[in-house]
PDB file of N, CA and C in Angstrom:
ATOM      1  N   UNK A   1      81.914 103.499  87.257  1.00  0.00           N
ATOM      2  CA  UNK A   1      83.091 103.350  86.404  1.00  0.00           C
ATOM      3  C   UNK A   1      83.049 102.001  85.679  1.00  0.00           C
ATOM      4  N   UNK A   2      83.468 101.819  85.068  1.00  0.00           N
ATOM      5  CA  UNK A   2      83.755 100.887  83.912  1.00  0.00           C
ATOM      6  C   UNK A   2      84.495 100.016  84.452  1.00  0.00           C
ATOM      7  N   UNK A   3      83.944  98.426  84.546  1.00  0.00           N
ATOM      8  CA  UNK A   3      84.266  97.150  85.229  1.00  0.00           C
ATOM      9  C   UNK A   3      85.652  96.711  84.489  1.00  0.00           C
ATOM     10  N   UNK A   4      86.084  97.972  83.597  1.00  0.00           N
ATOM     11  CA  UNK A   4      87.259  97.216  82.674  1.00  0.00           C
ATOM     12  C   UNK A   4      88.257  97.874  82.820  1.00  0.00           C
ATOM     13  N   UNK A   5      88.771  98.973  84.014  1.00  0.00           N
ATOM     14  CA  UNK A   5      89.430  99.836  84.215  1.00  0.00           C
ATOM     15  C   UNK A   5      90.695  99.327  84.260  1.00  0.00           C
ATOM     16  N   UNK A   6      91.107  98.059  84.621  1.00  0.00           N
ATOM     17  CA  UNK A   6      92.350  97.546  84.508  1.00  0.00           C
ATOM     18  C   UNK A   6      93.036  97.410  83.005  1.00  0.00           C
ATOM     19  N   UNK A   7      91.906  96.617  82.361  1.00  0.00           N
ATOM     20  CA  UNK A   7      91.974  96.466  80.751  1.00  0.00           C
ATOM     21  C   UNK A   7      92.468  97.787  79.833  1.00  0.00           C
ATOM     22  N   UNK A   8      91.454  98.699  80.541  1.00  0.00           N
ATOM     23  CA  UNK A   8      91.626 100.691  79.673  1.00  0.00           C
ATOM     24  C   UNK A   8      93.176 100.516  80.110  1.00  0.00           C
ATOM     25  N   UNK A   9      94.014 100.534  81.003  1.00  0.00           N
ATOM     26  CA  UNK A   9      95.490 100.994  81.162  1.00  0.00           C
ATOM     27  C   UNK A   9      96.193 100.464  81.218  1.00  0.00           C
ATOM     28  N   UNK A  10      95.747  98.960  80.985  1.00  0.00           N
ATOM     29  CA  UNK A  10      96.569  98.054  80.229  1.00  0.00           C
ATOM     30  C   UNK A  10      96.995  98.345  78.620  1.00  0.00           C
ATOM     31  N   UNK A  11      96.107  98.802  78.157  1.00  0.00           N
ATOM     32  CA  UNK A  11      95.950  99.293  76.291  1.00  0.00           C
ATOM     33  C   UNK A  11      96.825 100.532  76.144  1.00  0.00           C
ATOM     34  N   UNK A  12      97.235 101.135  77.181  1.00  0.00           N
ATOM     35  CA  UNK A  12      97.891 102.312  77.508  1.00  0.00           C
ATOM     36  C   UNK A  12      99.501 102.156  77.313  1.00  0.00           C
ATOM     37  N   UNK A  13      99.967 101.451  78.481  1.00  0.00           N
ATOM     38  CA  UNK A  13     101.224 101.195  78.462  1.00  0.00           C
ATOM     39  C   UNK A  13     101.372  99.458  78.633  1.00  0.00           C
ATOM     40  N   UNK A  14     102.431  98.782  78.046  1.00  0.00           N
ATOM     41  CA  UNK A  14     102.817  97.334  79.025  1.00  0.00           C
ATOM     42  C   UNK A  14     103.203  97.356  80.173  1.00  0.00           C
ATOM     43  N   UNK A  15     103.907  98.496  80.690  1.00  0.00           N
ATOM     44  CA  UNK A  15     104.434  98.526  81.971  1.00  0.00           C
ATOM     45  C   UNK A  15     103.659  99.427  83.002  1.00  0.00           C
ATOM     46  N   UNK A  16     102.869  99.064  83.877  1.00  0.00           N
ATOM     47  CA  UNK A  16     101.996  99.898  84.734  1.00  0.00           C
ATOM     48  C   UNK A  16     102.641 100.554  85.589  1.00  0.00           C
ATOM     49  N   UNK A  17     102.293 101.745  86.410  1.00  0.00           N
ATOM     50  CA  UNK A  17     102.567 101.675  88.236  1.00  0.00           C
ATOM     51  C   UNK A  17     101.747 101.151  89.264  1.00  0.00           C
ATOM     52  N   UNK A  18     101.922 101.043  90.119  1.00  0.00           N
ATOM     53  CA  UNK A  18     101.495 100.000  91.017  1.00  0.00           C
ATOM     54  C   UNK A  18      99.835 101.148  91.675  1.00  0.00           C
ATOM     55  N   UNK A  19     100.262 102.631  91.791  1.00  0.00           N
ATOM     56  CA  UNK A  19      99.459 103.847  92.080  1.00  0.00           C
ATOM     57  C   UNK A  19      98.504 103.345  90.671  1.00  0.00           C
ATOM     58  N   UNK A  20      98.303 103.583  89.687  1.00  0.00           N
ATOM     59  CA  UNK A  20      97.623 103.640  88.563  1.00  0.00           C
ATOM     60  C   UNK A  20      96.929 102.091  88.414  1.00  0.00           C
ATOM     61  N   UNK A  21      97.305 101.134  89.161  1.00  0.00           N
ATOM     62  CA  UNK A  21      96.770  99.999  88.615  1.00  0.00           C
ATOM     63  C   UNK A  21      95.672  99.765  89.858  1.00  0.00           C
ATOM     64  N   UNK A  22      96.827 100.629  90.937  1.00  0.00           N
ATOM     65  CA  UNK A  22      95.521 100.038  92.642  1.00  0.00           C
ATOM     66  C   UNK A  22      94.269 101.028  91.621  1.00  0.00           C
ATOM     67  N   UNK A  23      94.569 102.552  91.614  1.00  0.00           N
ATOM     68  CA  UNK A  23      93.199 103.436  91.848  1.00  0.00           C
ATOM     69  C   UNK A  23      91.995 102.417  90.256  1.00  0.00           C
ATOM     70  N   UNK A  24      92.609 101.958  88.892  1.00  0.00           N
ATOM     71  CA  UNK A  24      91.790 101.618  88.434  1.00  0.00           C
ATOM     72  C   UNK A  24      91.104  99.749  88.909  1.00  0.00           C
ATOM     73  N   UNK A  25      91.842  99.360  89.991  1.00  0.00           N
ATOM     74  CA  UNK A  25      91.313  97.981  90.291  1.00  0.00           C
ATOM     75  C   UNK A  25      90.336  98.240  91.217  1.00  0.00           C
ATOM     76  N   UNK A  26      90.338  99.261  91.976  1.00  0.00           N
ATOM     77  CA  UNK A  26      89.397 100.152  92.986  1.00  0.00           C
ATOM     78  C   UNK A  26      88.142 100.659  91.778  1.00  0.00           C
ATOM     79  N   UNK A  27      88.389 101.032  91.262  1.00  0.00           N
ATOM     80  CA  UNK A  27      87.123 101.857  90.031  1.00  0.00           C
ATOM     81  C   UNK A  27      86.419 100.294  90.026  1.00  0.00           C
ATOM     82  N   UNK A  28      86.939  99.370  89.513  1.00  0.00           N
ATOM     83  CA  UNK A  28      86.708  97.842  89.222  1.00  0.00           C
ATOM     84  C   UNK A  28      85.784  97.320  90.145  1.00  0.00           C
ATOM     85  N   UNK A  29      86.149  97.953  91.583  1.00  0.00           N
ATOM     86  CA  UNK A  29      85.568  96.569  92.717  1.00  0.00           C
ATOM     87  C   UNK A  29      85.166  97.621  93.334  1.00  0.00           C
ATOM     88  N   UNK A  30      84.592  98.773  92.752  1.00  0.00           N
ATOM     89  CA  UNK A  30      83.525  99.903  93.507  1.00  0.00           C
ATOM     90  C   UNK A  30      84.199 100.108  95.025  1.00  0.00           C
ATOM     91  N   UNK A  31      85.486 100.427  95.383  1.00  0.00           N
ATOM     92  CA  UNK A  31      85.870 100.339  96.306  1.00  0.00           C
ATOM     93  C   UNK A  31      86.873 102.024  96.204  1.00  0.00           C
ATOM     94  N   UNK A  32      87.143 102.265  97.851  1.00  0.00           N
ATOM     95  CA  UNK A  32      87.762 104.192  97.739  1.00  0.00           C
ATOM     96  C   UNK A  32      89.124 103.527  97.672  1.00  0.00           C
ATOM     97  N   UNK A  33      90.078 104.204  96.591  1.00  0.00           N
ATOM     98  CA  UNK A  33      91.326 104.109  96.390  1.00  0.00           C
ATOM     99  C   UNK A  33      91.806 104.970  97.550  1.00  0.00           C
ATOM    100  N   UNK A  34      91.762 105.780  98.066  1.00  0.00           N
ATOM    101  CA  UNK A  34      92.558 106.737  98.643  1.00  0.00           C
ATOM    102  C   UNK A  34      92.506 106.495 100.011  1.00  0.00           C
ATOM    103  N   UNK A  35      92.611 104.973 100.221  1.00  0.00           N
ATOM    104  CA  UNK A  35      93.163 104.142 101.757  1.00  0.00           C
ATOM    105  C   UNK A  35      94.639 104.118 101.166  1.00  0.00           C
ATOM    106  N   UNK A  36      95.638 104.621 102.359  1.00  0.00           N
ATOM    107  CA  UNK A  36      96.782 104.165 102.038  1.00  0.00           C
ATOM    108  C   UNK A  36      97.198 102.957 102.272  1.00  0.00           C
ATOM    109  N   UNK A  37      96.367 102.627 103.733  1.00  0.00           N
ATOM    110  CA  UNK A  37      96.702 101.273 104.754  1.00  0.00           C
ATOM    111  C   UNK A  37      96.131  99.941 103.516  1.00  0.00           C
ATOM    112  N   UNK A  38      95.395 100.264 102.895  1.00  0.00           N
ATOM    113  CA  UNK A  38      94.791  99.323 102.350  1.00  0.00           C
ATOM    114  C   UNK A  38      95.450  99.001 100.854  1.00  0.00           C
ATOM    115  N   UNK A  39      96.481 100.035 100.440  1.00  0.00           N
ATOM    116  CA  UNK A  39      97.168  99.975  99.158  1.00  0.00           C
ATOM    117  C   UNK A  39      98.370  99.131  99.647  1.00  0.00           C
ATOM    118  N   UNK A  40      99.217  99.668 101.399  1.00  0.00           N
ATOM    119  CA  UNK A  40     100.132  98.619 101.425  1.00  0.00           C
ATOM    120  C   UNK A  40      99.647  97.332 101.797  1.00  0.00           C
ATOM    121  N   UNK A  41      98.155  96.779 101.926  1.00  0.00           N
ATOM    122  CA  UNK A  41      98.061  95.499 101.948  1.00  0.00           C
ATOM    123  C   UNK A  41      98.023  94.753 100.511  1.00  0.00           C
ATOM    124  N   UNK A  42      98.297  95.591  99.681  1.00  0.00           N
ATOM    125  CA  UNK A  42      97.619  95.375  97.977  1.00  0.00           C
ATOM    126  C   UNK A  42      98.978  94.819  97.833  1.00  0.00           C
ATOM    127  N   UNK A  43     100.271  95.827  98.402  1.00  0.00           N
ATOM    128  CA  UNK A  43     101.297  95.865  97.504  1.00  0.00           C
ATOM    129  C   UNK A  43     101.714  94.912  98.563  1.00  0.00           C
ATOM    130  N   UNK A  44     101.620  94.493  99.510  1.00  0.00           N
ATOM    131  CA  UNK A  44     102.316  92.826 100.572  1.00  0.00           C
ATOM    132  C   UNK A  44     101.455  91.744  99.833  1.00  0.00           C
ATOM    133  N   UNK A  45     100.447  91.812  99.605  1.00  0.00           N
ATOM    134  CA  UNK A  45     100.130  90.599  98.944  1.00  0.00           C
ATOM    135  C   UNK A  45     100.359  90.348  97.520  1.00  0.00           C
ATOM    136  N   UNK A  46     100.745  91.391  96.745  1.00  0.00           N
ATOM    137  CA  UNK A  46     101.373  91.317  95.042  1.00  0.00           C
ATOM    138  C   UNK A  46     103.101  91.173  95.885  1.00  0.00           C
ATOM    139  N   UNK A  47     103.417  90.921  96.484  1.00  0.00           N
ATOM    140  CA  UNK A  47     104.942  90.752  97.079  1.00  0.00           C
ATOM    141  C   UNK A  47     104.700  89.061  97.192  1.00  0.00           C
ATOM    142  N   UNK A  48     103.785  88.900  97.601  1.00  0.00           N
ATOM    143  CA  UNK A  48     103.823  87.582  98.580  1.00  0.00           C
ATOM    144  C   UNK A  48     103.580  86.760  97.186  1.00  0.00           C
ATOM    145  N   UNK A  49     102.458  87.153  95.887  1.00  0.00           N
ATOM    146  CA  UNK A  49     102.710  86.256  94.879  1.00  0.00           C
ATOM    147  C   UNK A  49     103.847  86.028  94.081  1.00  0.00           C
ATOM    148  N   UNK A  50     105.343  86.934  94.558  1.00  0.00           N
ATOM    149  CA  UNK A  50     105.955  86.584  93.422  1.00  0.00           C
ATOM    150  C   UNK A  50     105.837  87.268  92.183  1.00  0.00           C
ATOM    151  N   UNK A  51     104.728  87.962  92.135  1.00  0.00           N
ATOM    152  CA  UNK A  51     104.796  88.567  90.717  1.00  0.00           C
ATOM    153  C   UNK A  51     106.074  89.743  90.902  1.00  0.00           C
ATOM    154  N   UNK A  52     106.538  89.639  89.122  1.00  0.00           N
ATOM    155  CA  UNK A  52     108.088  90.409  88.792  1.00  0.00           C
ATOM    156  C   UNK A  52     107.477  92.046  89.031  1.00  0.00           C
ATOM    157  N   UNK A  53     108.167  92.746  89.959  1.00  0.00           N
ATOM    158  CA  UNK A  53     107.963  93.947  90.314  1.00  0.00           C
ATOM    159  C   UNK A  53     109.398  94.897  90.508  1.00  0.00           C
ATOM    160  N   UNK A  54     109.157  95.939  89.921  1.00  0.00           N
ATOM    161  CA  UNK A  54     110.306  96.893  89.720  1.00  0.00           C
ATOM    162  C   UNK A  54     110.213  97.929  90.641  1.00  0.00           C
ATOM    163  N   UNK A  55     111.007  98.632  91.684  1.00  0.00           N
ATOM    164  CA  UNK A  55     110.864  99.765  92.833  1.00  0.00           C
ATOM    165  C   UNK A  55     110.656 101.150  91.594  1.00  0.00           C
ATOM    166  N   UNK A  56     109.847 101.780  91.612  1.00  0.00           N
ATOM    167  CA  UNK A  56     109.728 102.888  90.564  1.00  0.00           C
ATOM    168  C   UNK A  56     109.272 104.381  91.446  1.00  0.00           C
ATOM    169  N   UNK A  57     110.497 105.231  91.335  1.00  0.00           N
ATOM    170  CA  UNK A  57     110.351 106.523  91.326  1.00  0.00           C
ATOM    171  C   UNK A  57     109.180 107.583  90.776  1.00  0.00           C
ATOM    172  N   UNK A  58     108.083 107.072  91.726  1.00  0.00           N
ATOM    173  CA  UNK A  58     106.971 108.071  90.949  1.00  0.00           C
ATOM    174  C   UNK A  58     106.847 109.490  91.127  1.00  0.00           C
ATOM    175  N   UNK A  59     106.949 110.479  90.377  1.00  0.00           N
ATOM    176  CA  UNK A  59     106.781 111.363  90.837  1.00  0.00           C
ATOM    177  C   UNK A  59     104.713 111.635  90.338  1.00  0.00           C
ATOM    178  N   UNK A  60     104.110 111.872  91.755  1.00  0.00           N
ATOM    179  CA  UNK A  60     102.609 111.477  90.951  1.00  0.00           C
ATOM    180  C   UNK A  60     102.443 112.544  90.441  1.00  0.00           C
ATOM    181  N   UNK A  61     102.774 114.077  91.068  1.00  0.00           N
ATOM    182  CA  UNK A  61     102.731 115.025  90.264  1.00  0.00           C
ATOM    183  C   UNK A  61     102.856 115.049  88.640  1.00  0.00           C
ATOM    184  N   UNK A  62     103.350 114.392  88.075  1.00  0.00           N
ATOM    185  CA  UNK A  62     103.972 114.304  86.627  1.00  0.00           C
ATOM    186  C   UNK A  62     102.875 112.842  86.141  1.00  0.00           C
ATOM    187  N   UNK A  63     102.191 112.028  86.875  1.00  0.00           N
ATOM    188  CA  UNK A  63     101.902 110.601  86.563  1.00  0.00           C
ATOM    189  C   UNK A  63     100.506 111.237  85.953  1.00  0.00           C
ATOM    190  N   UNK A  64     100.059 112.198  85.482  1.00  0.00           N
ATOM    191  CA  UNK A  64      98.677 112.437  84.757  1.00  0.00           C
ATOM    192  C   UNK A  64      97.670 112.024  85.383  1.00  0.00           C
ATOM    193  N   UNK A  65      97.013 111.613  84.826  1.00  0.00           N
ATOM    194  CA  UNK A  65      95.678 110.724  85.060  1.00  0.00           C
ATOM    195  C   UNK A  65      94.488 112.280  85.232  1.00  0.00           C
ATOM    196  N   UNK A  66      92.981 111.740  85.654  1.00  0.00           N
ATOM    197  CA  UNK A  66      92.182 112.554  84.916  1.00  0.00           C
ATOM    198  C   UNK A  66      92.397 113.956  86.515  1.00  0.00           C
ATOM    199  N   UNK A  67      92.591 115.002  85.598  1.00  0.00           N
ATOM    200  CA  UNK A  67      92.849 116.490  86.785  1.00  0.00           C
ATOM    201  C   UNK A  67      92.148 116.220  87.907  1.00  0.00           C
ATOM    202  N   UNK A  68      90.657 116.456  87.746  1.00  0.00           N
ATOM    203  CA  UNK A  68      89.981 116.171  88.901  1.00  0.00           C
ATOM    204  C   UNK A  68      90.455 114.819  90.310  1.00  0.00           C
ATOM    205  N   UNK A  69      91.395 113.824  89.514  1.00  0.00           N
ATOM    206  CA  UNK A  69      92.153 113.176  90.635  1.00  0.00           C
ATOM    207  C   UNK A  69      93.307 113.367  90.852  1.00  0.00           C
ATOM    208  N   UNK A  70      93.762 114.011  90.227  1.00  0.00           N
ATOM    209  CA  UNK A  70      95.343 114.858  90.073  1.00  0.00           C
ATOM    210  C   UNK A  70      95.597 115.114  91.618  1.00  0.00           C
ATOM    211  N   UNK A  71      95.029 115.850  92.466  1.00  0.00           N
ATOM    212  CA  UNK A  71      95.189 116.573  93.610  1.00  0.00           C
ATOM    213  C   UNK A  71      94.911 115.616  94.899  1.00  0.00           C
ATOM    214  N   UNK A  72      94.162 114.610  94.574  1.00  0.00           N
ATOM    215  CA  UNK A  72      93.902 113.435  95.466  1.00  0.00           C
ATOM    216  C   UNK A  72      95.456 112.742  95.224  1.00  0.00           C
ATOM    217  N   UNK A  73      95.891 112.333  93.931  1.00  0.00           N
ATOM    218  CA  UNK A  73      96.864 111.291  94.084  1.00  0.00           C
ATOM    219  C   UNK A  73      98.133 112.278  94.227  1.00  0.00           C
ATOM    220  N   UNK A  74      98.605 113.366  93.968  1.00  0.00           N
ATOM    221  CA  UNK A  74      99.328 113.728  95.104  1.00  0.00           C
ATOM    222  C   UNK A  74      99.781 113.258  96.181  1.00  0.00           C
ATOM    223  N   UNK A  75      98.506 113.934  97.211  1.00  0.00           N
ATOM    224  CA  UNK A  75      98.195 113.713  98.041  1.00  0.00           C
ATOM    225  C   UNK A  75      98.273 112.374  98.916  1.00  0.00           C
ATOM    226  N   UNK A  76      97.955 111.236  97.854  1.00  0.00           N
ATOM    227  CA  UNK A  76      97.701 109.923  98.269  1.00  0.00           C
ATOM    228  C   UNK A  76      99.493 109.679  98.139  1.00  0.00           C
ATOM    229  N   UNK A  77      99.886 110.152  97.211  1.00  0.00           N
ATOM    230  CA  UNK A  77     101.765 109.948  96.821  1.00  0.00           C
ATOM    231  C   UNK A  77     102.528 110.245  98.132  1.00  0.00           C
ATOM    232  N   UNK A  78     102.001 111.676  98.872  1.00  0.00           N
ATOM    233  CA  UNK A  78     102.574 112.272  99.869  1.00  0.00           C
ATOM    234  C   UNK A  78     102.438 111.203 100.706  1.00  0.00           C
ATOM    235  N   UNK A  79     101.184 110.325 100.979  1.00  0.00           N
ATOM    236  CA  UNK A  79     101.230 110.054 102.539  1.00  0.00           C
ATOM    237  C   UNK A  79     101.504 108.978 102.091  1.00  0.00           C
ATOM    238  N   UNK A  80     102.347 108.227 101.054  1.00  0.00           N
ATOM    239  CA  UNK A  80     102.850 106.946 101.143  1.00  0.00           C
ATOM    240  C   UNK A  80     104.338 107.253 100.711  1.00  0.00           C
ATOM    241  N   UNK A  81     104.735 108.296 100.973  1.00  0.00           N
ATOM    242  CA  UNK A  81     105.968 108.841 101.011  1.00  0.00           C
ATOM    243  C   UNK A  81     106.865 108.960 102.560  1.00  0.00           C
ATOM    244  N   UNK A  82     105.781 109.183 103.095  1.00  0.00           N
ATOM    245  CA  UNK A  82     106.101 109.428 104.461  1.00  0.00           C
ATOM    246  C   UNK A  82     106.394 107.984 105.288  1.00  0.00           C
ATOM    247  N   UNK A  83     105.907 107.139 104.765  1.00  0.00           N
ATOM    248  CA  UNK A  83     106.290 105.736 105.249  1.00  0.00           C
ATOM    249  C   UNK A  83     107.427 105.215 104.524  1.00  0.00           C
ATOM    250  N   UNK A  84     108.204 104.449 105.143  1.00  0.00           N
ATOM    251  CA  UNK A  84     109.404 104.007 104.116  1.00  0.00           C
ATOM    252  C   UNK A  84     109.658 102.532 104.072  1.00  0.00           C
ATOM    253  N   UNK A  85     108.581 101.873 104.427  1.00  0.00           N
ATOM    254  CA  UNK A  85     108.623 100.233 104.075  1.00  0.00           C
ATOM    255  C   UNK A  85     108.016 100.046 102.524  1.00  0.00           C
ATOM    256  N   UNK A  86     108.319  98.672 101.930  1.00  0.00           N
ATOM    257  CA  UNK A  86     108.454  98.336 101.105  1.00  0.00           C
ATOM    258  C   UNK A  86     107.029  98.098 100.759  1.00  0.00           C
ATOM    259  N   UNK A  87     106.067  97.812 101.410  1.00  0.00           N
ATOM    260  CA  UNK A  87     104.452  98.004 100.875  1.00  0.00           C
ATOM    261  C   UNK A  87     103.924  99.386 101.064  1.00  0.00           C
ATOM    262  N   UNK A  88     104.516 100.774 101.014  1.00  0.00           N
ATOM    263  CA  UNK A  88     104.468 101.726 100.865  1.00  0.00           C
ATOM    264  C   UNK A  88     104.652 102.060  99.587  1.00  0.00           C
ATOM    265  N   UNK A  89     105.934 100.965  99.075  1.00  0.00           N
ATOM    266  CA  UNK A  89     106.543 102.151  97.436  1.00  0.00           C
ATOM    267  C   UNK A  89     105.965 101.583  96.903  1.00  0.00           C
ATOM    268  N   UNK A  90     106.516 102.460  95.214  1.00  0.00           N
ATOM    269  CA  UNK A  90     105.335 102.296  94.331  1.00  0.00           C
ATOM    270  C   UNK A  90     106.267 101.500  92.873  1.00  0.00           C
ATOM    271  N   UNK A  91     105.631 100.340  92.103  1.00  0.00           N
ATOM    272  CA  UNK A  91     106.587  99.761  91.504  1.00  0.00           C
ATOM    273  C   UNK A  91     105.802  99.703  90.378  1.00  0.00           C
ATOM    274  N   UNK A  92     106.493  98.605  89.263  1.00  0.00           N
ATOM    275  CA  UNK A  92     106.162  98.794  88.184  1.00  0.00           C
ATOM    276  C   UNK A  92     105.801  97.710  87.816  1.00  0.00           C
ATOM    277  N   UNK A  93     104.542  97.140  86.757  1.00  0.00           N
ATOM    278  CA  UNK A  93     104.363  95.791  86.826  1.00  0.00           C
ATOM    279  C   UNK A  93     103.852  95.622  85.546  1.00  0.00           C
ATOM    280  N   UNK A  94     104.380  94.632  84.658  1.00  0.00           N
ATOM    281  CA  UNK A  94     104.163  94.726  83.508  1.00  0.00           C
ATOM    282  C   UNK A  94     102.734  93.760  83.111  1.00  0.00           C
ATOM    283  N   UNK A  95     101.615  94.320  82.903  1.00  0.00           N
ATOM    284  CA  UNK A  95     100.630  93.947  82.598  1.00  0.00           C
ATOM    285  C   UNK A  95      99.959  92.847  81.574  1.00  0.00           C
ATOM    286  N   UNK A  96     100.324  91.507  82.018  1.00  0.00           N
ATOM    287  CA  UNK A  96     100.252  89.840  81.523  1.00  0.00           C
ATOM    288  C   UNK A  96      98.758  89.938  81.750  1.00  0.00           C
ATOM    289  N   UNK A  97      98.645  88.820  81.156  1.00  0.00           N
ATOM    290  CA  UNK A  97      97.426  88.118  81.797  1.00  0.00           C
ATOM    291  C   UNK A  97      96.991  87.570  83.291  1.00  0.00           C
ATOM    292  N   UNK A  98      98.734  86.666  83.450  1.00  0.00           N
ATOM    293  CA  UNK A  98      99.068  86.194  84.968  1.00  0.00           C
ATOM    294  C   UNK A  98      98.675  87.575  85.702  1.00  0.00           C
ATOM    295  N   UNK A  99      99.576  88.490  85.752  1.00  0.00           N
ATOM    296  CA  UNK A  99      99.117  89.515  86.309  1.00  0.00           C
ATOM    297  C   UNK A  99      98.269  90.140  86.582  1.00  0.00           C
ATOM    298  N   UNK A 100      97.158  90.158  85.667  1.00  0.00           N
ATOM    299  CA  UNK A 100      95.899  90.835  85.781  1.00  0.00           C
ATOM    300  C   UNK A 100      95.398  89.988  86.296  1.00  0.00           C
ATOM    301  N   UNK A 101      94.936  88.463  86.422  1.00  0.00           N
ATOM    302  CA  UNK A 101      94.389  87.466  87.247  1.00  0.00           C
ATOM    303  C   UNK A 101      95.183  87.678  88.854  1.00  0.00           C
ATOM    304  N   UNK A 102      96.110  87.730  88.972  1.00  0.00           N
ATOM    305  CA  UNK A 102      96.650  88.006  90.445  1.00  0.00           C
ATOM    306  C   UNK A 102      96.155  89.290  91.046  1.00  0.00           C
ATOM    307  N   UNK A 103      96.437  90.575  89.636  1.00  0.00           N
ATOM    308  CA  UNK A 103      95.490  91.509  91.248  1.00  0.00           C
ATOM    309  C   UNK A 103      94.094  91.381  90.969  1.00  0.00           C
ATOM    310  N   UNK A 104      93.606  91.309  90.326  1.00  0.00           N
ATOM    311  CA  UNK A 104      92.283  91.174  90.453  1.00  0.00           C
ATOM    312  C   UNK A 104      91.647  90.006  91.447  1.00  0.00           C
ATOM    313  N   UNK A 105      92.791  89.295  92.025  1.00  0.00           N
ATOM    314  CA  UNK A 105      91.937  88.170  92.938  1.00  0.00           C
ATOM    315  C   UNK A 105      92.359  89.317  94.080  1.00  0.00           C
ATOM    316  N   UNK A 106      92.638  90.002  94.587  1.00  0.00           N
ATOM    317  CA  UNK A 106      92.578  90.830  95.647  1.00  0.00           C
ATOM    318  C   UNK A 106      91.583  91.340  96.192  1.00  0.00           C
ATOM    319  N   UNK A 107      91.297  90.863  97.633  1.00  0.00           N
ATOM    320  CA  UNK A 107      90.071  91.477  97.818  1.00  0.00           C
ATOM    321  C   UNK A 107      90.604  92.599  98.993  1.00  0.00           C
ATOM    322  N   UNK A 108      89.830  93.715  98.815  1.00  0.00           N
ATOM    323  CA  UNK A 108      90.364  94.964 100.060  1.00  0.00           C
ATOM    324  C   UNK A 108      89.596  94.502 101.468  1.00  0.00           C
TER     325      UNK A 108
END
């Protein structure tokens, strides 16, 4: 995948979801998106910087992205549904520069 996957869905919308930004920062750092345990360490440490984050109602069913992952992120939606702490949900983050330097220093 393309080392610029953050950049592609940045050009998309200003305002990301937090689901759409982990699976393309994962494409980025050749790493499997579809750890849940490892998305709420994504979303405690984008907590812990402070960056401005919005609680967002995803329904992933409706969130697109390419078919063939359609049925994975479901899936991945379901089992972070089932947990109800706050590095479970899924938020909204408007795609700066600051921002893109903060998750991208994330290492899984």
């Amino acid at each position: 995948m393309s080392n610029l996957a953050l950049d592609n869905i940045r050009k998309k919308v200003v305002y990301q979801n937090t689901v759409d930004i982990w699976i393309a920062m994962c494409q980025e750092q050749n790493t499997d998106w579809n750890n849940t345990e490892t998305y709420k360490k994504f979303i405690a440490y984008l907590l812990q910087t402070k960056l401005t984050m919005k609680k967002f109602p995803l329904c992933i069913k409706e969130s697109g992205g390419n078919f063939e992952r359609g049925h994975d992120k479901t899936e991945f939606g379901e089992k972070l549904s089932e947990s109800n702490d706050e590095n479970s949900a899924v938020y909204t983050i408007k795609l700066n520069d600051t921002a893109m330097n903060i998750i991208r220093e994330f290492k899984s």
